[in-house]
PDB file of N, CA and C in Angstrom:
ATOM      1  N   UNK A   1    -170.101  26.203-111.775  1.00  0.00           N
ATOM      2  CA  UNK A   1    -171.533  26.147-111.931  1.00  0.00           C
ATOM      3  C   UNK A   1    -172.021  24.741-111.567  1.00  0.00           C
ATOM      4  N   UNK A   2    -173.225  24.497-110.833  1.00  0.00           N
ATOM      5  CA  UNK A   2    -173.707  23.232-110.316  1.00  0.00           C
ATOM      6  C   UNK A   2    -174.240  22.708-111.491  1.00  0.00           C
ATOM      7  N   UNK A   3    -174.442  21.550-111.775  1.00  0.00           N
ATOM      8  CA  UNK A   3    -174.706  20.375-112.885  1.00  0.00           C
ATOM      9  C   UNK A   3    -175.863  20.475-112.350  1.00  0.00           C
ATOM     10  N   UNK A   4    -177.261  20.276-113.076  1.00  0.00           N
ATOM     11  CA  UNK A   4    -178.548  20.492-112.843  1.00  0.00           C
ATOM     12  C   UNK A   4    -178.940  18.911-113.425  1.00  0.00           C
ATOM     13  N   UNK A   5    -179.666  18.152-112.694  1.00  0.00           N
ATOM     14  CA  UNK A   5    -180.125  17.085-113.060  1.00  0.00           C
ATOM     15  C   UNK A   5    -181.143  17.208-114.595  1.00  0.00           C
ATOM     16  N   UNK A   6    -181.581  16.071-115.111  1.00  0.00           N
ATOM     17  CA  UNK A   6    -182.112  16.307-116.143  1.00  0.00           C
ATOM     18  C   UNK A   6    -183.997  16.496-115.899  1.00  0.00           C
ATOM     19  N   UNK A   7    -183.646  15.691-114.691  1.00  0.00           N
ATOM     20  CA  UNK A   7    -185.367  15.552-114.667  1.00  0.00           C
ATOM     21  C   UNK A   7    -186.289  15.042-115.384  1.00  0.00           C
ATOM     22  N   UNK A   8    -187.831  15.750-114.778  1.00  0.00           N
ATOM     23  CA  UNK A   8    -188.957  14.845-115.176  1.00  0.00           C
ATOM     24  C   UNK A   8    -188.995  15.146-116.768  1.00  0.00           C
ATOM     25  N   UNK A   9    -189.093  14.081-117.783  1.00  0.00           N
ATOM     26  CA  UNK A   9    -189.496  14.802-119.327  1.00  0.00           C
ATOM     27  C   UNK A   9    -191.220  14.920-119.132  1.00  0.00           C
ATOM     28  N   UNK A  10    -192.024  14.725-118.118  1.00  0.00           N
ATOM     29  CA  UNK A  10    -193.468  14.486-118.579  1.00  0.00           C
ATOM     30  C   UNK A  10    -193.910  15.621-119.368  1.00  0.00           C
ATOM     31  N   UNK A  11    -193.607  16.875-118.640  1.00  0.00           N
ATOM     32  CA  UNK A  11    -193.930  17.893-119.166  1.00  0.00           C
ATOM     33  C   UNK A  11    -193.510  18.257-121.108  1.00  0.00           C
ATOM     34  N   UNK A  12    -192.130  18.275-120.874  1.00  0.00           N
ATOM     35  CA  UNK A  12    -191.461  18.118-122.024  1.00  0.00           C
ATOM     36  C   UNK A  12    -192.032  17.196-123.392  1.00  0.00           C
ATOM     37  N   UNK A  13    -192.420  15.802-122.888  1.00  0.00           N
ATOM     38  CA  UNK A  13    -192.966  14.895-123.921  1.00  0.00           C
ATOM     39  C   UNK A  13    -194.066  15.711-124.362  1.00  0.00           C
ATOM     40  N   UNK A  14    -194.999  16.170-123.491  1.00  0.00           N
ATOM     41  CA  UNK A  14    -196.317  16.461-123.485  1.00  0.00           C
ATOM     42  C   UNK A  14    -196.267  17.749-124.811  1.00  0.00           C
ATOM     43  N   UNK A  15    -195.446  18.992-124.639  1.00  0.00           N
ATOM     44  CA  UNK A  15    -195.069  19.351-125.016  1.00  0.00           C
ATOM     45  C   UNK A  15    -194.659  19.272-127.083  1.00  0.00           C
ATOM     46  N   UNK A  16    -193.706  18.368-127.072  1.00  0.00           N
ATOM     47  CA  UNK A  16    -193.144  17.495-127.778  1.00  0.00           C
ATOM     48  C   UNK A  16    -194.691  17.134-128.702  1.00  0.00           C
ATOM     49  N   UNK A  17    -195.469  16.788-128.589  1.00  0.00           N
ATOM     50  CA  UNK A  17    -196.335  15.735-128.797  1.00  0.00           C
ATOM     51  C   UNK A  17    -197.125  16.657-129.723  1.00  0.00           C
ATOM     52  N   UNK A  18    -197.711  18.162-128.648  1.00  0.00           N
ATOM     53  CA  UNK A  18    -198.221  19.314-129.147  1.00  0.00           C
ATOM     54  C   UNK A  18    -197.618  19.435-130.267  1.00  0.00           C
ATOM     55  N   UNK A  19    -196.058  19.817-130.300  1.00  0.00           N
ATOM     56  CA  UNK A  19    -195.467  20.701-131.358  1.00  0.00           C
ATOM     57  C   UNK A  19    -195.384  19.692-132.751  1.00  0.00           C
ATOM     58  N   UNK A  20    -195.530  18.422-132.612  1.00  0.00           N
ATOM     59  CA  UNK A  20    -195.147  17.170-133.650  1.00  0.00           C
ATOM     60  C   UNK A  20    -197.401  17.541-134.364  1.00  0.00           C
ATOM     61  N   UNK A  21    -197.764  17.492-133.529  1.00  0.00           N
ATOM     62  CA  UNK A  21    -199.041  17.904-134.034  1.00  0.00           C
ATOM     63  C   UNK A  21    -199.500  19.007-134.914  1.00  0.00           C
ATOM     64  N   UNK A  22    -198.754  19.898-134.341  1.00  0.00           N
ATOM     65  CA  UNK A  22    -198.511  21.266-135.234  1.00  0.00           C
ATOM     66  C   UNK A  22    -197.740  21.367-136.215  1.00  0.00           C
ATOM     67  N   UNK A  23    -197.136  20.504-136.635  1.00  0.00           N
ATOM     68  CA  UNK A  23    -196.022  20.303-137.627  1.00  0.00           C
ATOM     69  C   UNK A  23    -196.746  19.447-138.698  1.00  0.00           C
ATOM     70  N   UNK A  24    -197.405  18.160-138.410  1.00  0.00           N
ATOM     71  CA  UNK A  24    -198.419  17.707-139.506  1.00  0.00           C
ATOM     72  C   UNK A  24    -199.501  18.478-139.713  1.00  0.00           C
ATOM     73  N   UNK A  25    -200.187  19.625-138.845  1.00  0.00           N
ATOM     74  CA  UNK A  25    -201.175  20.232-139.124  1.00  0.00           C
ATOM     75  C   UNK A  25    -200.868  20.892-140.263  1.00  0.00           C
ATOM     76  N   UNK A  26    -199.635  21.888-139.814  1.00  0.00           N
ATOM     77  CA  UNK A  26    -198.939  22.559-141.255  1.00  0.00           C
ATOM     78  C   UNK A  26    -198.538  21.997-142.368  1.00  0.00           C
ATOM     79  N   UNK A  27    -198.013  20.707-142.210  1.00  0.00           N
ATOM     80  CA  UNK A  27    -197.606  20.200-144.094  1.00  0.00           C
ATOM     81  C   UNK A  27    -198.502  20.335-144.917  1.00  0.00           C
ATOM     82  N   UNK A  28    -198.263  20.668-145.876  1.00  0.00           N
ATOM     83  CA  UNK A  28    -199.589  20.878-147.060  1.00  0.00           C
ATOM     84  C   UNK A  28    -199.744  22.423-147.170  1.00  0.00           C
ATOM     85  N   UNK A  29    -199.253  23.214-146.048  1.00  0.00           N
ATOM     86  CA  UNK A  29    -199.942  24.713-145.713  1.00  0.00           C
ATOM     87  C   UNK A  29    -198.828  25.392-146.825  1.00  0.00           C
ATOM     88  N   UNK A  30    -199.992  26.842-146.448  1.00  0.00           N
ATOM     89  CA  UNK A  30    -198.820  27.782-147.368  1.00  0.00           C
ATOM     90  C   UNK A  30    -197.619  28.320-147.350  1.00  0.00           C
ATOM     91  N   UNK A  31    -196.701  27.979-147.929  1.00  0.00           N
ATOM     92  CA  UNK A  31    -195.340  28.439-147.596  1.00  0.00           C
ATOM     93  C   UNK A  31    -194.904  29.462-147.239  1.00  0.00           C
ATOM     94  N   UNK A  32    -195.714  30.515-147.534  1.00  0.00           N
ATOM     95  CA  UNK A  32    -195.638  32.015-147.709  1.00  0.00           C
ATOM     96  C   UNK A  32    -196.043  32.045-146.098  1.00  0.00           C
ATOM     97  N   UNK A  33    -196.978  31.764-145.487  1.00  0.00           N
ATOM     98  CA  UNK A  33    -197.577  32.377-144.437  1.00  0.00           C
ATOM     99  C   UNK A  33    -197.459  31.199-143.338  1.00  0.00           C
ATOM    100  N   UNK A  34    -196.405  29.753-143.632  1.00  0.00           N
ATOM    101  CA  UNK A  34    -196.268  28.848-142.671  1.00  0.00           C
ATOM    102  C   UNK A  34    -194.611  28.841-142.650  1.00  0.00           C
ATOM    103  N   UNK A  35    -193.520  29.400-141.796  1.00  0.00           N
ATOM    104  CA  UNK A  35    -192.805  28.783-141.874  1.00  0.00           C
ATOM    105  C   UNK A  35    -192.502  26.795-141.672  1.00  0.00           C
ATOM    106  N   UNK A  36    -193.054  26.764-141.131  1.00  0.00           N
ATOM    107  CA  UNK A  36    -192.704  24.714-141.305  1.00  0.00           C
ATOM    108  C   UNK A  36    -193.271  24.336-142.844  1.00  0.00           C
ATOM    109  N   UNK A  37    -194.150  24.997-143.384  1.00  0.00           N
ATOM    110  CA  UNK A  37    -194.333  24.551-144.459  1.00  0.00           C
ATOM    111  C   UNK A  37    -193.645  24.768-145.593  1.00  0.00           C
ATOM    112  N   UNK A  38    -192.827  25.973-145.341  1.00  0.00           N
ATOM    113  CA  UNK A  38    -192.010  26.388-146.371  1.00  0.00           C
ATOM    114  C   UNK A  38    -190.689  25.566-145.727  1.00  0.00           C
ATOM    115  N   UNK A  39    -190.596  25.107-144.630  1.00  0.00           N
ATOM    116  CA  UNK A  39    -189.194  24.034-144.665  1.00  0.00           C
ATOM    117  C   UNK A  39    -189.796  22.299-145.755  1.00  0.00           C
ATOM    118  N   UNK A  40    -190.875  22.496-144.969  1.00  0.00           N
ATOM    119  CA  UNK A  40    -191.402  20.752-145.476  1.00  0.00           C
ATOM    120  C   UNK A  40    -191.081  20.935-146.930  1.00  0.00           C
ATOM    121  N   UNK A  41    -191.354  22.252-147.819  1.00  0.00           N
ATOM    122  CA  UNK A  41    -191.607  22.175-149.571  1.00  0.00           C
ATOM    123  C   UNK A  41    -190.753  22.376-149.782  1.00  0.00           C
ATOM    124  N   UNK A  42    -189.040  22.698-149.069  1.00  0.00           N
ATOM    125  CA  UNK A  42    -188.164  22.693-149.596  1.00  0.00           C
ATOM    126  C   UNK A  42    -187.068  21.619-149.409  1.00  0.00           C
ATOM    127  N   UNK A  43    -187.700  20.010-149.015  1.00  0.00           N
ATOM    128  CA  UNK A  43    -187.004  19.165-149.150  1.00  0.00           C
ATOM    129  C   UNK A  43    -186.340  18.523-148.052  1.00  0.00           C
ATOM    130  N   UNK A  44    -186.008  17.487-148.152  1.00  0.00           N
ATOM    131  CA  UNK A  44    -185.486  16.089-146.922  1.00  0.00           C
ATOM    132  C   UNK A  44    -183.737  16.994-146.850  1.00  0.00           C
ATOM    133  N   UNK A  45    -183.056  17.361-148.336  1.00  0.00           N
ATOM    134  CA  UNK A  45    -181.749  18.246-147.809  1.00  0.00           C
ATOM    135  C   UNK A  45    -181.689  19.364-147.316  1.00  0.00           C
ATOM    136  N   UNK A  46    -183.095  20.343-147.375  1.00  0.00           N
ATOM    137  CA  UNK A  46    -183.054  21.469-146.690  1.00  0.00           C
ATOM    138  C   UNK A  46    -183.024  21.035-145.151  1.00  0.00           C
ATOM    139  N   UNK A  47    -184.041  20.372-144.932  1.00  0.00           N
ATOM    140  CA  UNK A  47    -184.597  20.429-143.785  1.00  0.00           C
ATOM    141  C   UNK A  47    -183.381  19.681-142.817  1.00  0.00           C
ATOM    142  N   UNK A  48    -182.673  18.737-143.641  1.00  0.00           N
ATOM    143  CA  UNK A  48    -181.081  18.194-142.846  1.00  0.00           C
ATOM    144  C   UNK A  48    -180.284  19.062-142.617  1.00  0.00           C
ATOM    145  N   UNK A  49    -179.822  20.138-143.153  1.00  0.00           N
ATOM    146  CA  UNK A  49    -178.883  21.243-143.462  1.00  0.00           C
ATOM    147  C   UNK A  49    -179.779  21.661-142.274  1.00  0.00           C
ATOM    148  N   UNK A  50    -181.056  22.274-141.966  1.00  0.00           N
ATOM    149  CA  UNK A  50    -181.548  23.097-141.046  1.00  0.00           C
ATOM    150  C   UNK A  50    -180.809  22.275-139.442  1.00  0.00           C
ATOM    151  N   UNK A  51    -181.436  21.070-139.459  1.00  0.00           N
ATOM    152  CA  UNK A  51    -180.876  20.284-138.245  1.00  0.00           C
ATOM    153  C   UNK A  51    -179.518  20.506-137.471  1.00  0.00           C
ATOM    154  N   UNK A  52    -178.427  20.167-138.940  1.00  0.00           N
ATOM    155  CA  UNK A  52    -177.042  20.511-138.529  1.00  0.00           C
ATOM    156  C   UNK A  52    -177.039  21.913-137.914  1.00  0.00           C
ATOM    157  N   UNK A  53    -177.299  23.111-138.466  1.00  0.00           N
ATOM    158  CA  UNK A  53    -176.857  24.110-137.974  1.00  0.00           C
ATOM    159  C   UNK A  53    -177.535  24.210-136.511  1.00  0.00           C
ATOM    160  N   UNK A  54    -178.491  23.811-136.871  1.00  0.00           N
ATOM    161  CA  UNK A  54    -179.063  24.008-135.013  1.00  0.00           C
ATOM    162  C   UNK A  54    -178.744  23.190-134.211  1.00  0.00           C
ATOM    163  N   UNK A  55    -177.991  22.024-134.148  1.00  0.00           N
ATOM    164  CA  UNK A  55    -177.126  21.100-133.562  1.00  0.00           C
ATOM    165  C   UNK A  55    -175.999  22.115-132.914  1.00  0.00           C
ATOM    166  N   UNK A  56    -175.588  22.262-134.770  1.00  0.00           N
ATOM    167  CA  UNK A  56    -174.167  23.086-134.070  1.00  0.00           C
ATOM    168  C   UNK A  56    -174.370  24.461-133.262  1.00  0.00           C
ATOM    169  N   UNK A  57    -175.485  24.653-133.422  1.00  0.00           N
ATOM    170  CA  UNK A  57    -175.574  26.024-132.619  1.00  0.00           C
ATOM    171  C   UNK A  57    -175.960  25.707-130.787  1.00  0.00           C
ATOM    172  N   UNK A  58    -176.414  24.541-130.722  1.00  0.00           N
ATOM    173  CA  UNK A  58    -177.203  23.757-129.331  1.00  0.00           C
ATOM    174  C   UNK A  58    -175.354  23.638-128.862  1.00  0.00           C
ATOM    175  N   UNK A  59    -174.540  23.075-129.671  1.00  0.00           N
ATOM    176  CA  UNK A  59    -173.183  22.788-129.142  1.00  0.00           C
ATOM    177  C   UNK A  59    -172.461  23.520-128.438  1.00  0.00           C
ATOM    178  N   UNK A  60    -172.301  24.912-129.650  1.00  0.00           N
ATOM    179  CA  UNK A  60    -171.992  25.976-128.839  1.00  0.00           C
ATOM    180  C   UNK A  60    -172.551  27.067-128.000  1.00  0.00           C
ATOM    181  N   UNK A  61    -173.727  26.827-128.046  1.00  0.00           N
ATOM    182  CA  UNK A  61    -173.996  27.051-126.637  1.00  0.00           C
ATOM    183  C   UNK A  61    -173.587  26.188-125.450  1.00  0.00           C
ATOM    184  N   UNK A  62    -173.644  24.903-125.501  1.00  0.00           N
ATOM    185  CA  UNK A  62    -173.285  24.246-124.143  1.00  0.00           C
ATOM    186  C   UNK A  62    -171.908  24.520-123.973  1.00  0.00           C
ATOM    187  N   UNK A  63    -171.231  24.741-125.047  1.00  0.00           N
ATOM    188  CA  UNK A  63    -169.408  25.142-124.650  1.00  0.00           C
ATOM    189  C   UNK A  63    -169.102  26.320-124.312  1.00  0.00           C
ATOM    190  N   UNK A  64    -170.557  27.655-125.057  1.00  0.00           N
ATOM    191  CA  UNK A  64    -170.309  28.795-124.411  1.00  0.00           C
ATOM    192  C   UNK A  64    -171.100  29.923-123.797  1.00  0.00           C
ATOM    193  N   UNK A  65    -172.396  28.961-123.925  1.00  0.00           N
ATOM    194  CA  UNK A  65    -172.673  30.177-123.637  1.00  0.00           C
ATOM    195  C   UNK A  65    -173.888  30.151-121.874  1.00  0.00           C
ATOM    196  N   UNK A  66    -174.878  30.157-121.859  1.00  0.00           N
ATOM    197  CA  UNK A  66    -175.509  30.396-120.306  1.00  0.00           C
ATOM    198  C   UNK A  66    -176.623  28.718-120.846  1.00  0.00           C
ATOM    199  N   UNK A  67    -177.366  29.027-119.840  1.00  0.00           N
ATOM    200  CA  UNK A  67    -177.695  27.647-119.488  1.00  0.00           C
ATOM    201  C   UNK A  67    -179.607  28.369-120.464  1.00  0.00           C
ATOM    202  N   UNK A  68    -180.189  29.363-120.199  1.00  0.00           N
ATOM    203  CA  UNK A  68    -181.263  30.177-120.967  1.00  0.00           C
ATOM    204  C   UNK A  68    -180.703  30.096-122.406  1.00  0.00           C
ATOM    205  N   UNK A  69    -179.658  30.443-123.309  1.00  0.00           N
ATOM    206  CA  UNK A  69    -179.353  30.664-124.354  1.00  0.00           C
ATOM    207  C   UNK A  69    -179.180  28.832-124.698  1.00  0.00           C
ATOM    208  N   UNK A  70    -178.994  28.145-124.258  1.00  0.00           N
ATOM    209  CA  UNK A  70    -178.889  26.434-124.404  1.00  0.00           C
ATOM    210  C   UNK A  70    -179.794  25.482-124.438  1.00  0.00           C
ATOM    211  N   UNK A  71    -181.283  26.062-123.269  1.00  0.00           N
ATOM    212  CA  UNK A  71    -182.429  25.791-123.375  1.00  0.00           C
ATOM    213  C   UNK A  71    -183.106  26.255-125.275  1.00  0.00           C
ATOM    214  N   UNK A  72    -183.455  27.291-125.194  1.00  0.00           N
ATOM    215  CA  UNK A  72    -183.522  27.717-126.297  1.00  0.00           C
ATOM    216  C   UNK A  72    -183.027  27.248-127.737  1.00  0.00           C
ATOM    217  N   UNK A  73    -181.543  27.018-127.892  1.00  0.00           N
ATOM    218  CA  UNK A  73    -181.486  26.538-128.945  1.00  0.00           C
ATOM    219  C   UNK A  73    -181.867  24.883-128.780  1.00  0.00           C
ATOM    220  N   UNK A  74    -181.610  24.203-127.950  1.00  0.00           N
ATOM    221  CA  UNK A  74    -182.391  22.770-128.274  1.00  0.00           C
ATOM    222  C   UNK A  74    -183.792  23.234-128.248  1.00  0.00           C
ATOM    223  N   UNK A  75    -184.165  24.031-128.042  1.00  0.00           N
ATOM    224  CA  UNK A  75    -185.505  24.101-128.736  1.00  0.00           C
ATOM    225  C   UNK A  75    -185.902  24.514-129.858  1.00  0.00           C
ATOM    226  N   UNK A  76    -185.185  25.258-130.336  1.00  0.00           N
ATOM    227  CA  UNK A  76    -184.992  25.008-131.767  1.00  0.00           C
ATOM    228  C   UNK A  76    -184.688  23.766-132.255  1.00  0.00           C
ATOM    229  N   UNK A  77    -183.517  22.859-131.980  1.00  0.00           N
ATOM    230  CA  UNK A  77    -183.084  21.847-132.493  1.00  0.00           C
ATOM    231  C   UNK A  77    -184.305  20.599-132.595  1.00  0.00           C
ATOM    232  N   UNK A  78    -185.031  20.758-131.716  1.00  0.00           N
ATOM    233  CA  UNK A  78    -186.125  20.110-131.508  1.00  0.00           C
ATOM    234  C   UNK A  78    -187.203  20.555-132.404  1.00  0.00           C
ATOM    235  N   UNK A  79    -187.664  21.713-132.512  1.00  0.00           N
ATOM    236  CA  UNK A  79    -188.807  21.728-133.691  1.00  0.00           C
ATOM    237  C   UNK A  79    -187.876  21.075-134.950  1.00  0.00           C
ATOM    238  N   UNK A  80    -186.621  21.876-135.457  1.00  0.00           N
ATOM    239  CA  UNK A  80    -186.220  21.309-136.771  1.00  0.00           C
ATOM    240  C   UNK A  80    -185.948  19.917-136.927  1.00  0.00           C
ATOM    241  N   UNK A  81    -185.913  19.536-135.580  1.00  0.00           N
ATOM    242  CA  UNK A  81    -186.160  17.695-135.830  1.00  0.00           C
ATOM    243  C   UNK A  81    -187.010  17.008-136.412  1.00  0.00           C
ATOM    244  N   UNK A  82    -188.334  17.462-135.295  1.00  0.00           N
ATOM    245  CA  UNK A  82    -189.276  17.558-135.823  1.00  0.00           C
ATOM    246  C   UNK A  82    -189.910  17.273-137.276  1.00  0.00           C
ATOM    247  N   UNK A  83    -190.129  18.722-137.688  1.00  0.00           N
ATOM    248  CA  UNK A  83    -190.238  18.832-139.598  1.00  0.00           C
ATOM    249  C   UNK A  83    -188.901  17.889-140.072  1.00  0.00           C
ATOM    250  N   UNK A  84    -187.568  17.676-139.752  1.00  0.00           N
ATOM    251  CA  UNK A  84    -187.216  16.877-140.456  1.00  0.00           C
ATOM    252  C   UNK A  84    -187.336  15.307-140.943  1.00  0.00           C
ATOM    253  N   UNK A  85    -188.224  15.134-139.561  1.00  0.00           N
ATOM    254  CA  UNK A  85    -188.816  13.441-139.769  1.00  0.00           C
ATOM    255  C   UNK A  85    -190.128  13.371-140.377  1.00  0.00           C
ATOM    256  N   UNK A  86    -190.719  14.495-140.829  1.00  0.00           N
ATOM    257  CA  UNK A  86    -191.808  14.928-141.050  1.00  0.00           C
ATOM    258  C   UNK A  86    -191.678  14.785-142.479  1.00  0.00           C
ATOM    259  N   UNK A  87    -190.600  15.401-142.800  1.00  0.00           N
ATOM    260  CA  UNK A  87    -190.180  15.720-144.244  1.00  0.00           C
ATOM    261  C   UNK A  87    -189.577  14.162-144.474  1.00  0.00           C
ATOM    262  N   UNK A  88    -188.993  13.336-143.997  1.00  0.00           N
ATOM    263  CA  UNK A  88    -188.735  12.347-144.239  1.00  0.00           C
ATOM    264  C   UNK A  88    -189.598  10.929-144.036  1.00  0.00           C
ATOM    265  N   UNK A  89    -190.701  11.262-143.417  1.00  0.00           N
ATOM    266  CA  UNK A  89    -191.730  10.462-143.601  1.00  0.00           C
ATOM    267  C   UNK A  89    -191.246   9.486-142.391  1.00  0.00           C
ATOM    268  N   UNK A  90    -190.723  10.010-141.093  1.00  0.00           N
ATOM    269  CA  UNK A  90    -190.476   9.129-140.106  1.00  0.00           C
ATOM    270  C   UNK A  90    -191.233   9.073-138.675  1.00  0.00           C
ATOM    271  N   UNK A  91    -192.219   8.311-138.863  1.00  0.00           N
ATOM    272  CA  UNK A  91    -192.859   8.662-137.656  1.00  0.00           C
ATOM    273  C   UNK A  91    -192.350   8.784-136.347  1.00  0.00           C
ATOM    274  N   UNK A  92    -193.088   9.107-135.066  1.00  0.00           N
ATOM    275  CA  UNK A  92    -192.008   9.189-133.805  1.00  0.00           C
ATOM    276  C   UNK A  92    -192.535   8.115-132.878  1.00  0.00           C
ATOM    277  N   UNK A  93    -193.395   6.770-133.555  1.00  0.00           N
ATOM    278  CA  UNK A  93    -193.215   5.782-133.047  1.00  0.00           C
ATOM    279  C   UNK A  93    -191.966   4.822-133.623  1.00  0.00           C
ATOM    280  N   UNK A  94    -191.677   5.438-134.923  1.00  0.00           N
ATOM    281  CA  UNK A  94    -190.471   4.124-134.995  1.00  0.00           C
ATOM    282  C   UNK A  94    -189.375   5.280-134.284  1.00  0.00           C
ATOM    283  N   UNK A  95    -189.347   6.477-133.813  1.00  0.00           N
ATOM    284  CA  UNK A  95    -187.992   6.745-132.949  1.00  0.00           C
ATOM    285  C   UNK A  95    -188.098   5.951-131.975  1.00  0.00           C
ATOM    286  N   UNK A  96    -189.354   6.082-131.277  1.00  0.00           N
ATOM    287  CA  UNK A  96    -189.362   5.578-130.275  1.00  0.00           C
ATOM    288  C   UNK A  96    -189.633   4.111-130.030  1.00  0.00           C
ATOM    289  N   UNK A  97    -189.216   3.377-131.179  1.00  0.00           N
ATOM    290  CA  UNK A  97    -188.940   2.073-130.969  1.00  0.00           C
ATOM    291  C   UNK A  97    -187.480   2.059-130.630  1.00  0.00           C
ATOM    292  N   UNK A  98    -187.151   2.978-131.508  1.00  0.00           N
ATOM    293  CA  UNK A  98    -185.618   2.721-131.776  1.00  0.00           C
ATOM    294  C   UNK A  98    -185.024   3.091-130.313  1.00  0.00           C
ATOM    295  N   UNK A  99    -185.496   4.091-129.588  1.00  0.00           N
ATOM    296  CA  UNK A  99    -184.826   4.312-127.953  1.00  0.00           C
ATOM    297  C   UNK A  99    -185.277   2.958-127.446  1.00  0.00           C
ATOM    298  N   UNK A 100    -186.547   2.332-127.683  1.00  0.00           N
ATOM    299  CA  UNK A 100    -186.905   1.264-126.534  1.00  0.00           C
ATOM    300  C   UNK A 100    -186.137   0.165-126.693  1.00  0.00           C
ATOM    301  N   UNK A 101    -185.381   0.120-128.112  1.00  0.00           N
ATOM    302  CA  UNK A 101    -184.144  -0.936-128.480  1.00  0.00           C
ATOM    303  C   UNK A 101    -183.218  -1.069-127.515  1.00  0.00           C
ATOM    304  N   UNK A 102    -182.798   0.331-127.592  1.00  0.00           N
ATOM    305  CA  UNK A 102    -181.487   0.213-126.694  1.00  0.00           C
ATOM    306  C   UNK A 102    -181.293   1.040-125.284  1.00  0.00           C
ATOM    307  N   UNK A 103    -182.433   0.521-125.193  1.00  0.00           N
ATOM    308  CA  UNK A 103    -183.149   0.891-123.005  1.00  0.00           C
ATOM    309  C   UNK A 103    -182.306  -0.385-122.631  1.00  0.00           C
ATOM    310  N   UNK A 104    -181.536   0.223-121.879  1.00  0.00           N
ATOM    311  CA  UNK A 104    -180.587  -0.673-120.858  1.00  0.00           C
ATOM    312  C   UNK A 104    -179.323  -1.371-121.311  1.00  0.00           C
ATOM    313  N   UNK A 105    -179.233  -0.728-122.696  1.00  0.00           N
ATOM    314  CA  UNK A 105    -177.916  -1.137-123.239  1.00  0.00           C
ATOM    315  C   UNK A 105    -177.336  -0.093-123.208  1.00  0.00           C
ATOM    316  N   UNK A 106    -175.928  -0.405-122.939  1.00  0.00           N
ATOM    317  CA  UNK A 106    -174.773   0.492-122.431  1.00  0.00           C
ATOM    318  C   UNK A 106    -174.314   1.106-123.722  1.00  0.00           C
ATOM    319  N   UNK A 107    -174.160   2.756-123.637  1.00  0.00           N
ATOM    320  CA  UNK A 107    -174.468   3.300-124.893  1.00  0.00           C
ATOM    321  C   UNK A 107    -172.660   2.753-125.560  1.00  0.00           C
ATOM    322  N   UNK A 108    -172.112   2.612-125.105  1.00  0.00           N
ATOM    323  CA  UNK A 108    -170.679   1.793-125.410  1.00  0.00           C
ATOM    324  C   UNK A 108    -170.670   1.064-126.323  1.00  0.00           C
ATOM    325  N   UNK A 109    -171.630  -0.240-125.598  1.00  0.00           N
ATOM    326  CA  UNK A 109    -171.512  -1.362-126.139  1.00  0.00           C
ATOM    327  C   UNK A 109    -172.998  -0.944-127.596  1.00  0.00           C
ATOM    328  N   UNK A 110    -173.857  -0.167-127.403  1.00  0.00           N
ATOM    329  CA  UNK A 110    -174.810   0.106-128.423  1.00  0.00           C
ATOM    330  C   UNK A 110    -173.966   0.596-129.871  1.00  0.00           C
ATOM    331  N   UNK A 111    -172.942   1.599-129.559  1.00  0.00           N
ATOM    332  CA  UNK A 111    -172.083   2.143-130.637  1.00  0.00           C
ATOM    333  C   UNK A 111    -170.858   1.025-131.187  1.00  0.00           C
ATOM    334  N   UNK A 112    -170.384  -0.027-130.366  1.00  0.00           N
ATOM    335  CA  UNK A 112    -169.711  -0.987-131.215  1.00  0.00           C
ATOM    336  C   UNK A 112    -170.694  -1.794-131.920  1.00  0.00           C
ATOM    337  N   UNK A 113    -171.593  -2.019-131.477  1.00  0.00           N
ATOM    338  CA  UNK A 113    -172.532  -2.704-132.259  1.00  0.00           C
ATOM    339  C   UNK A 113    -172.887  -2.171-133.643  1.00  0.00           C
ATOM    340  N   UNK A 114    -173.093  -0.735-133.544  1.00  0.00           N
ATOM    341  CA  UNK A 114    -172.920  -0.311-134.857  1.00  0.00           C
ATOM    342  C   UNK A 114    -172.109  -0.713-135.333  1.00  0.00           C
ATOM    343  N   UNK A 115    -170.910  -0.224-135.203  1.00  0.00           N
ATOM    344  CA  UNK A 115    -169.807  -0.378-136.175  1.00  0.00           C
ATOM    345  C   UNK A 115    -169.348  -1.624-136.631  1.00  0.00           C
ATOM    346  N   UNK A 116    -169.563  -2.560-136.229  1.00  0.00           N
ATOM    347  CA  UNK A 116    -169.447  -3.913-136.477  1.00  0.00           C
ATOM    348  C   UNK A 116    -170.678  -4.282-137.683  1.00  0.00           C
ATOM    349  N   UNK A 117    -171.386  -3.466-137.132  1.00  0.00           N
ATOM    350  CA  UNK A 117    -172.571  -4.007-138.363  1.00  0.00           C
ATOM    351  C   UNK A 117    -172.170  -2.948-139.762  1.00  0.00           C
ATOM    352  N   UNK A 118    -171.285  -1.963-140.213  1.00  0.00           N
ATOM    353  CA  UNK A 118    -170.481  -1.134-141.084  1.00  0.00           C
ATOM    354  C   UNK A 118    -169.787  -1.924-142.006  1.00  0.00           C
TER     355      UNK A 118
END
């Protein structure tokens, strides 16, 4: 199978931006009739537990399954990101400080740096 470049995110951010909008629109909403709101009222460990599994499910898809079934679950993985920074009170300007940190640092040398700081 050919390796597909990653491409433009414009669309994607744009996207992104919508769904992070729709996610604070809902906090506060009714649980009953919002799913994101019934993740937000059930906590910073629900909403982590939600992440993992849709990680692990984004995984195995890329190990097994089609390239449609892989799209999809990172899109899942992506809303439950989402509500989880939501639920944790993390805005997506300090993510996105945190990528502009380590723009042009070699993700190598970014991960010993962690660990040195451990």
């Amino acid at each position: 199978m050919a390796k597909q470049p990653l491409g433009s995110a414009d669309r994607l951010t744009g996207l992104v931006a919508k769904l992070a909008e729709t996610v604070d629109s809902r906090a506060g909403g009714n649980p009953e009739k919002s799913y994101t709101a019934k993740l937000l009222n059930s906590g910073e460990l629900r909403c982590g537990k939600k992440i993992a599994e849709e990680a692990a499910e984004v995984a195995l898809a890329i190990a097994a399954e089609g390239r449609k079934e892989t799209a999809s679950e990172a899109a899942d993985l992506i809303f439950h990101l989402l509500v989880g920074l939501r639920a944790k009170g993390v805005p997506l300007d300090m993510v996105a400080d945190a990528l502009a940190e380590r723009r042009g640092v070699s993700g190598l040398a970014e991960k010993a740096a962690r660990q040195t700081k451990a």
